[in-house]
PDB file of N, CA and C in Angstrom:
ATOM      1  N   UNK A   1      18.873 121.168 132.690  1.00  0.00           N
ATOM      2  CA  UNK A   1      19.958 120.394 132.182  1.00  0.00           C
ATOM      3  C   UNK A   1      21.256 121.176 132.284  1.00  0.00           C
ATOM      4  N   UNK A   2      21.133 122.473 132.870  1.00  0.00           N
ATOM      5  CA  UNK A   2      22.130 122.762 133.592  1.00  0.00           C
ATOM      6  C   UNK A   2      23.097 123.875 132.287  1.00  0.00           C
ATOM      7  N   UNK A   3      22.471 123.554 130.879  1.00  0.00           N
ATOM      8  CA  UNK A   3      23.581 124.781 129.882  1.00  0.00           C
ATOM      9  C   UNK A   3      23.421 125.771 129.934  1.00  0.00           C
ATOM     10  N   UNK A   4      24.755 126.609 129.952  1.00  0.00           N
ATOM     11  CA  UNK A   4      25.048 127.472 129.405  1.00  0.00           C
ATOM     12  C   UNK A   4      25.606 128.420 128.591  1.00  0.00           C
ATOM     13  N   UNK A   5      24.952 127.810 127.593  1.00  0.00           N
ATOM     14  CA  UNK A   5      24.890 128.438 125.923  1.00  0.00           C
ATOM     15  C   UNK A   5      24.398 129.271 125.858  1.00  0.00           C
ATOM     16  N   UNK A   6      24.667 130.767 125.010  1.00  0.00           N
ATOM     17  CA  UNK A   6      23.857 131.486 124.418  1.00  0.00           C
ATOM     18  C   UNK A   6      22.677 131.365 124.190  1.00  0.00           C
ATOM     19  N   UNK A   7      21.798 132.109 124.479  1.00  0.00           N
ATOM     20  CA  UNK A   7      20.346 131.869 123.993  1.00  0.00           C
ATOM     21  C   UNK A   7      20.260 132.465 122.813  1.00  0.00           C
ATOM     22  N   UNK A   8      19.794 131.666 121.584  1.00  0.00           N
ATOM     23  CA  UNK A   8      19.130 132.011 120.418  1.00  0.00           C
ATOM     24  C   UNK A   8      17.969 132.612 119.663  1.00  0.00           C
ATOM     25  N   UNK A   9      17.083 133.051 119.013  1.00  0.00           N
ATOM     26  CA  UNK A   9      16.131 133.468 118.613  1.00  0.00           C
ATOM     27  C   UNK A   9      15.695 132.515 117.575  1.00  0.00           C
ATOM     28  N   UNK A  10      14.685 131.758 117.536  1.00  0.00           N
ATOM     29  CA  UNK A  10      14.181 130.793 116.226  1.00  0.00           C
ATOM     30  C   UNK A  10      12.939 131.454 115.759  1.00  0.00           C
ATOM     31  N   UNK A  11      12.840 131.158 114.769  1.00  0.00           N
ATOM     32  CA  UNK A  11      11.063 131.358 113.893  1.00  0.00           C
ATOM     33  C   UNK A  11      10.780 130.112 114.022  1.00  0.00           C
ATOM     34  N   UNK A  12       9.842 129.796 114.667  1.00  0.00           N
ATOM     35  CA  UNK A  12       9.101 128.750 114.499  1.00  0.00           C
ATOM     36  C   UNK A  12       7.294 128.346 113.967  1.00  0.00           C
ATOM     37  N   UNK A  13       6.609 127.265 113.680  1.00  0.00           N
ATOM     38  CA  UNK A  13       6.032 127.345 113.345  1.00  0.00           C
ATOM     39  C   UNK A  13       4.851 126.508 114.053  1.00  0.00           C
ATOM     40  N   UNK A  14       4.141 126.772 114.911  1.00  0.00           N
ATOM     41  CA  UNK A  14       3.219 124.976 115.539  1.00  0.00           C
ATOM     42  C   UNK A  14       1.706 125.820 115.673  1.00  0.00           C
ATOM     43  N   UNK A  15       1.141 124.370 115.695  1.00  0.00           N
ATOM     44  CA  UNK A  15      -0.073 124.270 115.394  1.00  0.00           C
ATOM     45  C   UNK A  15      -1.405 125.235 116.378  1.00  0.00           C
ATOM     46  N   UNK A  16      -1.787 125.918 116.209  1.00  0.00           N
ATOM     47  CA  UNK A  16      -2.443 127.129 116.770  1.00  0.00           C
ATOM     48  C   UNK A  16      -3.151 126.329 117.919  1.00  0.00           C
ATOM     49  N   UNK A  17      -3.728 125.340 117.574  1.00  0.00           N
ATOM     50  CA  UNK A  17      -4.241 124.547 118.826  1.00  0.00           C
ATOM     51  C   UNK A  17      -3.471 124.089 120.122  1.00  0.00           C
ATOM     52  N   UNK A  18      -1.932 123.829 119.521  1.00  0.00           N
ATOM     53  CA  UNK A  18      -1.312 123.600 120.602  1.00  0.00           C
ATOM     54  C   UNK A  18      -0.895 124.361 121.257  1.00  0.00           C
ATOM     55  N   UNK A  19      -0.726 125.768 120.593  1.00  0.00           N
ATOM     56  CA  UNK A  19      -0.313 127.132 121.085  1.00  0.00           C
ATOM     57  C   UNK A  19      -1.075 127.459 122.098  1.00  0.00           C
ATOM     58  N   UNK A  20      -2.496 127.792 122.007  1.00  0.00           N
ATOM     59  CA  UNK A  20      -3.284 128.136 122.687  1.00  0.00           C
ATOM     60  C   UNK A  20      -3.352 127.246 124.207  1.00  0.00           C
ATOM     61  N   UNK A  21      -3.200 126.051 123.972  1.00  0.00           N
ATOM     62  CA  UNK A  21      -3.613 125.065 125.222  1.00  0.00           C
ATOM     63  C   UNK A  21      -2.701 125.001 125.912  1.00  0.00           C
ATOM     64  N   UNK A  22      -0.756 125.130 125.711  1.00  0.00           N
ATOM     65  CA  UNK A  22       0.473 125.442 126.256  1.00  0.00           C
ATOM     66  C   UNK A  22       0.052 126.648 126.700  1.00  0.00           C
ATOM     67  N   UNK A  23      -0.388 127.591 126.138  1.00  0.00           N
ATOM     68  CA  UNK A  23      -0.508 129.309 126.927  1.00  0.00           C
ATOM     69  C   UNK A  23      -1.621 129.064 127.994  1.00  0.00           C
ATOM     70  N   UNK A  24      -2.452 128.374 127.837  1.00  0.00           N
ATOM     71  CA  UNK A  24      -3.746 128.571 129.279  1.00  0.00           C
ATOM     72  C   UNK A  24      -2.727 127.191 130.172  1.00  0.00           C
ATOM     73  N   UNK A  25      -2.031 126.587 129.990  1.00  0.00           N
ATOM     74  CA  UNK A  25      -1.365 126.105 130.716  1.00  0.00           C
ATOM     75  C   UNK A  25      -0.313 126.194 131.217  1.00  0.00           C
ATOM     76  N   UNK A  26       0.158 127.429 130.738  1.00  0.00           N
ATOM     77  CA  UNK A  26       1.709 128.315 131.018  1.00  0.00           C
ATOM     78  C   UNK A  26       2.629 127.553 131.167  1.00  0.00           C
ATOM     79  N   UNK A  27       2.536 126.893 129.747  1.00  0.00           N
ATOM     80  CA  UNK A  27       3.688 125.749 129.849  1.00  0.00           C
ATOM     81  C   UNK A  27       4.936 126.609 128.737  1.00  0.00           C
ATOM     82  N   UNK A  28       5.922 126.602 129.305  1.00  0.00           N
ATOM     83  CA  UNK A  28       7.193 127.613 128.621  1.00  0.00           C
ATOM     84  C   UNK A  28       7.889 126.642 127.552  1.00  0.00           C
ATOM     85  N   UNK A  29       6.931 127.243 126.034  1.00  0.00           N
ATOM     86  CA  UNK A  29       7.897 126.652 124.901  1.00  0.00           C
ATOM     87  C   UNK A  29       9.141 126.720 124.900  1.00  0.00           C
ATOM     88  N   UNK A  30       9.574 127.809 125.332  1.00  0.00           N
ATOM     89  CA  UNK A  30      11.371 127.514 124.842  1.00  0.00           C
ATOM     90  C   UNK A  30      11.872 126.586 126.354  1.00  0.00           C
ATOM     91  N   UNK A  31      11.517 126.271 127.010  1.00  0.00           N
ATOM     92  CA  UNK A  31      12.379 125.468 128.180  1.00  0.00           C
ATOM     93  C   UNK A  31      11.839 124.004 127.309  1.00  0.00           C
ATOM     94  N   UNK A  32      10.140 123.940 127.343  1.00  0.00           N
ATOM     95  CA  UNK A  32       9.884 122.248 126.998  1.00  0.00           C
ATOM     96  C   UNK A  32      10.733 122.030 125.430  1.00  0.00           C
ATOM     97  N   UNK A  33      10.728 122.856 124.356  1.00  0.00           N
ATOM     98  CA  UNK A  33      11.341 122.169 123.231  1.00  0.00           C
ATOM     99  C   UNK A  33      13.048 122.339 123.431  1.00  0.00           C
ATOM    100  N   UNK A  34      13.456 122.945 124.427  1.00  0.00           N
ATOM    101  CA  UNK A  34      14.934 122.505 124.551  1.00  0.00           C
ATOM    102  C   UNK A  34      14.921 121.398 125.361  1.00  0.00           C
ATOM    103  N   UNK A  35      14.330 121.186 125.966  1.00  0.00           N
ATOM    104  CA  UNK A  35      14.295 119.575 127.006  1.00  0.00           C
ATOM    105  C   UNK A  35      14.117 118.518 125.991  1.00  0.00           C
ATOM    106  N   UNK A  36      13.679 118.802 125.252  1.00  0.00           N
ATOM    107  CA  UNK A  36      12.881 117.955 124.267  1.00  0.00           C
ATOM    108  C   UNK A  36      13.704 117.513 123.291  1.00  0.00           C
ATOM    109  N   UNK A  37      14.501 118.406 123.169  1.00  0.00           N
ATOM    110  CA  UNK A  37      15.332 118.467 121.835  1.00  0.00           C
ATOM    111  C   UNK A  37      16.771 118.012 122.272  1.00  0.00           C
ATOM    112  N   UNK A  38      16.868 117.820 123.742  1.00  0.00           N
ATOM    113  CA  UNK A  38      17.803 117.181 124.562  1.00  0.00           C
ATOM    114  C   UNK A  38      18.290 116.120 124.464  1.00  0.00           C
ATOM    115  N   UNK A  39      16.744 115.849 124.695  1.00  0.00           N
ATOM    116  CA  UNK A  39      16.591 113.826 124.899  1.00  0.00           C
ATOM    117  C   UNK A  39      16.236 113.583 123.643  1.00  0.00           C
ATOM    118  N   UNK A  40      15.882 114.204 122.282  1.00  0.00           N
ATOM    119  CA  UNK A  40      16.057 113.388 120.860  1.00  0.00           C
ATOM    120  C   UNK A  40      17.244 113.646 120.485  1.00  0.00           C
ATOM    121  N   UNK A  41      18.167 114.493 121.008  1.00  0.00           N
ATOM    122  CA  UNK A  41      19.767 114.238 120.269  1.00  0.00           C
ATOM    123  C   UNK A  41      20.338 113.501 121.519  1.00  0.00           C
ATOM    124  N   UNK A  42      19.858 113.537 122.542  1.00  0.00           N
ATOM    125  CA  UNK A  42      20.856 112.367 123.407  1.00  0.00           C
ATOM    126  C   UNK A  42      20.404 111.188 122.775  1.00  0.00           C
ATOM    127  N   UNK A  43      19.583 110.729 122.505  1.00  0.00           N
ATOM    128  CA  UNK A  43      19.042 109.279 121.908  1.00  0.00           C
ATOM    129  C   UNK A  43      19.723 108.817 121.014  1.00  0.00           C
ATOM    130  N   UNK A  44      19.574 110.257 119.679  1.00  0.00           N
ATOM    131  CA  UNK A  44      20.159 110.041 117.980  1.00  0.00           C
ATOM    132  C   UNK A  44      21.936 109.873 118.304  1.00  0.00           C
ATOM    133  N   UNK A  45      22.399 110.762 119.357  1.00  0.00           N
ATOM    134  CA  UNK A  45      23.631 110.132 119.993  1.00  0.00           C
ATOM    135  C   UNK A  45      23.947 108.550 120.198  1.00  0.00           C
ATOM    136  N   UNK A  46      23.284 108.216 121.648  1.00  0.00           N
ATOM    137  CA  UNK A  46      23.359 107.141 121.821  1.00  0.00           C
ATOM    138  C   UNK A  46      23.259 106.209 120.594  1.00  0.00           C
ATOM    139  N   UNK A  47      22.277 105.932 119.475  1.00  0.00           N
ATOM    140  CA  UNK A  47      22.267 104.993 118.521  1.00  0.00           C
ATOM    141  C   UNK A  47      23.621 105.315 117.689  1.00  0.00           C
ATOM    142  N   UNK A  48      23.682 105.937 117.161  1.00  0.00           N
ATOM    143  CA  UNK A  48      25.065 106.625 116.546  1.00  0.00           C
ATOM    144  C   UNK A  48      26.284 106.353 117.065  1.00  0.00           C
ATOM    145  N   UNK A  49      26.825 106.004 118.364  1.00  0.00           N
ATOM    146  CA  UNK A  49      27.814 105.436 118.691  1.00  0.00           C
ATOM    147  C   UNK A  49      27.434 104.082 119.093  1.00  0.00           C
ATOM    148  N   UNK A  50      26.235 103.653 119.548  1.00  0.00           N
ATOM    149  CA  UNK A  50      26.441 101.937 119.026  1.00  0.00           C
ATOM    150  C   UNK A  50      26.662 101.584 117.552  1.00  0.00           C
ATOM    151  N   UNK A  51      26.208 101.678 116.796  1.00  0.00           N
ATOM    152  CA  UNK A  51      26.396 101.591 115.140  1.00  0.00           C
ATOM    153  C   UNK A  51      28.130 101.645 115.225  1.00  0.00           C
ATOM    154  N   UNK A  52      28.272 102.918 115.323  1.00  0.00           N
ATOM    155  CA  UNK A  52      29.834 103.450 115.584  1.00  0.00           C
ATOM    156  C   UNK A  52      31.046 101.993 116.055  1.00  0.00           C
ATOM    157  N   UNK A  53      30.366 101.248 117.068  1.00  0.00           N
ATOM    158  CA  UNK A  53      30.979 100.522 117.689  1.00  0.00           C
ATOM    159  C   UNK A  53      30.690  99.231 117.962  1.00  0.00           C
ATOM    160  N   UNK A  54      29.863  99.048 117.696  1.00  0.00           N
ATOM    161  CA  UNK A  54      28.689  97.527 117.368  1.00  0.00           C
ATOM    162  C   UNK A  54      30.068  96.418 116.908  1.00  0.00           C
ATOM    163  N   UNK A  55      30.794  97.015 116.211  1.00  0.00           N
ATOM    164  CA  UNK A  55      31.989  95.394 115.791  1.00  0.00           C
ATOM    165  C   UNK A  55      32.886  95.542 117.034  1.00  0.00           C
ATOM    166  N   UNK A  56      33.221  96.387 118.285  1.00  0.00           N
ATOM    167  CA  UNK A  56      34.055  96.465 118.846  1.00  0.00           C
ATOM    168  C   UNK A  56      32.764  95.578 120.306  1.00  0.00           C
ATOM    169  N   UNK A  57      31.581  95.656 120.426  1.00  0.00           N
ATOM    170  CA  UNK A  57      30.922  95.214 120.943  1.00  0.00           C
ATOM    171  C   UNK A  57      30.686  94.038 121.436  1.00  0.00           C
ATOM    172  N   UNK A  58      30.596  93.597 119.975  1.00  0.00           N
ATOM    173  CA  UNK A  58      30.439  92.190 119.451  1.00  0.00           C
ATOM    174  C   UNK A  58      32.095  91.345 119.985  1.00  0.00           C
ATOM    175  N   UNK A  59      32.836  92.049 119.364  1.00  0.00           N
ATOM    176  CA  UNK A  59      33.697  91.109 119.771  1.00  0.00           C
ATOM    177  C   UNK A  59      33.862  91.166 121.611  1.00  0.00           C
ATOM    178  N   UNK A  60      33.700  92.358 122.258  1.00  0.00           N
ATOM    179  CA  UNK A  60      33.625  91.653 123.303  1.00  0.00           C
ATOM    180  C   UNK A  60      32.713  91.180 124.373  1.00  0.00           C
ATOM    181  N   UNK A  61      31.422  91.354 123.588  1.00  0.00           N
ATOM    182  CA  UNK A  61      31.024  89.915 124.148  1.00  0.00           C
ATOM    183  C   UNK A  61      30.926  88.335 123.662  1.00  0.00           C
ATOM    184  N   UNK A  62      31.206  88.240 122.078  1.00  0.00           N
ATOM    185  CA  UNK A  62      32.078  87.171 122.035  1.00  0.00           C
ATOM    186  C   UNK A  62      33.180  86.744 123.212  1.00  0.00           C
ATOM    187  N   UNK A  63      33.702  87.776 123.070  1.00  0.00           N
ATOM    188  CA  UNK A  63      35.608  86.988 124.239  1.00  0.00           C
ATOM    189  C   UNK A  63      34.518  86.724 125.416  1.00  0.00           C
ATOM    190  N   UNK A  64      33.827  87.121 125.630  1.00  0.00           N
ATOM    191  CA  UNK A  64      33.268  86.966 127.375  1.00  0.00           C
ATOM    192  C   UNK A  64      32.626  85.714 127.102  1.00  0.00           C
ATOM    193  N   UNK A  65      32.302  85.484 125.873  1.00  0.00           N
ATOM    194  CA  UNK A  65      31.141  83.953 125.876  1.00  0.00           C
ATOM    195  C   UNK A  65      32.389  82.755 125.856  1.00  0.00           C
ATOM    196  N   UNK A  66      33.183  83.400 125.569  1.00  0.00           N
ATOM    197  CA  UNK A  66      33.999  82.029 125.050  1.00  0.00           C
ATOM    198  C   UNK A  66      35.256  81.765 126.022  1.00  0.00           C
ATOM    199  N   UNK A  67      35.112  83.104 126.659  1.00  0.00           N
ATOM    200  CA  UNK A  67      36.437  82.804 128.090  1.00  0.00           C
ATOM    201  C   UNK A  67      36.023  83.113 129.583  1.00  0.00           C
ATOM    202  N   UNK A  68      34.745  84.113 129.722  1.00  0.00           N
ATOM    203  CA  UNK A  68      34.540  84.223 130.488  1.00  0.00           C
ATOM    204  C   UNK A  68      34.536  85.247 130.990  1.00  0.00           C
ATOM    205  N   UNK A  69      34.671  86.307 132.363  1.00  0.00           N
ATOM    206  CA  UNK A  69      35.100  87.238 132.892  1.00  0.00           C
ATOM    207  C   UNK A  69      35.815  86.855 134.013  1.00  0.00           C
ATOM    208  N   UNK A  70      37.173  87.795 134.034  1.00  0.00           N
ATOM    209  CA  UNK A  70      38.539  87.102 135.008  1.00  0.00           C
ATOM    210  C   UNK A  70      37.472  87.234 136.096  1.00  0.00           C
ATOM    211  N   UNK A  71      36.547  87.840 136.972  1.00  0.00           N
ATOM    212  CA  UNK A  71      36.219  87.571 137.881  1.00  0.00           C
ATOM    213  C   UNK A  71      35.771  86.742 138.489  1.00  0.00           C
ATOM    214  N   UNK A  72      34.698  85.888 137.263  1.00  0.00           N
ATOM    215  CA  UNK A  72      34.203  84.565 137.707  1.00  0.00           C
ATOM    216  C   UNK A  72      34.271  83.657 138.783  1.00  0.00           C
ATOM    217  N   UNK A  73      35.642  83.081 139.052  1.00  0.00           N
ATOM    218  CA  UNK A  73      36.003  82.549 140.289  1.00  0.00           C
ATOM    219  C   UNK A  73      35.714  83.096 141.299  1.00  0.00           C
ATOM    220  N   UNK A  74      35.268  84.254 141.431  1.00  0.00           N
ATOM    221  CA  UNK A  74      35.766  84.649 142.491  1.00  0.00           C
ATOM    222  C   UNK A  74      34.404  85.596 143.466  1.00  0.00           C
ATOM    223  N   UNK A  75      33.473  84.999 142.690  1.00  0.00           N
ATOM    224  CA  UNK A  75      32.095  85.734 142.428  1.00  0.00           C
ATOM    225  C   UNK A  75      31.346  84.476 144.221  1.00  0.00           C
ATOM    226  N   UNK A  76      30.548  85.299 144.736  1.00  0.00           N
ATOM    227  CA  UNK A  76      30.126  84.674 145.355  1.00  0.00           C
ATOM    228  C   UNK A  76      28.445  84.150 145.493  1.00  0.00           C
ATOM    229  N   UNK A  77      27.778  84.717 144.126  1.00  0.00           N
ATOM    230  CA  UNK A  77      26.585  85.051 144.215  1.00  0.00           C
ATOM    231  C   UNK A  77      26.461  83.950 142.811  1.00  0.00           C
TER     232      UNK A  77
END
């Protein structure tokens, strides 16, 4: 995903079973829970500015139901 931020040090805590089965699968905790942790704050983002903007939304797709889009005419499909 391309950052470059400081790398941090966390204590963390997970379940010994999953530990073990990520290590015989040399799957790299700190790359998968920053990927991970990517796409649940891009998400908690995304909902957070619809909420944010949901009345600015609304109204325009109201105006579009009720006038249209200037392109309309001009649409060939």
């Amino acid at each position: 995903m391309g950052n470059t931020a400081r790398k941090q040090s966390a204590n963390l805590s997970i379940r010994s079973d999953l530990l073990c089965r990520a290590k015989q699968r040399n799957i790299n905790l700190s790359k998968t829970l920053e990927e991970r942790l990517e796409q649940l704050l891009k998400a908690q983002d995304r909902e957070e500015w619809l909420k944010e903007n949901q009345e600015a939304i609304n109204a325009a797709n109201s105006y579009v139901e009720s006038h249209g889009l200037w392109s309309d005419g001009l649409r060939q499909f």
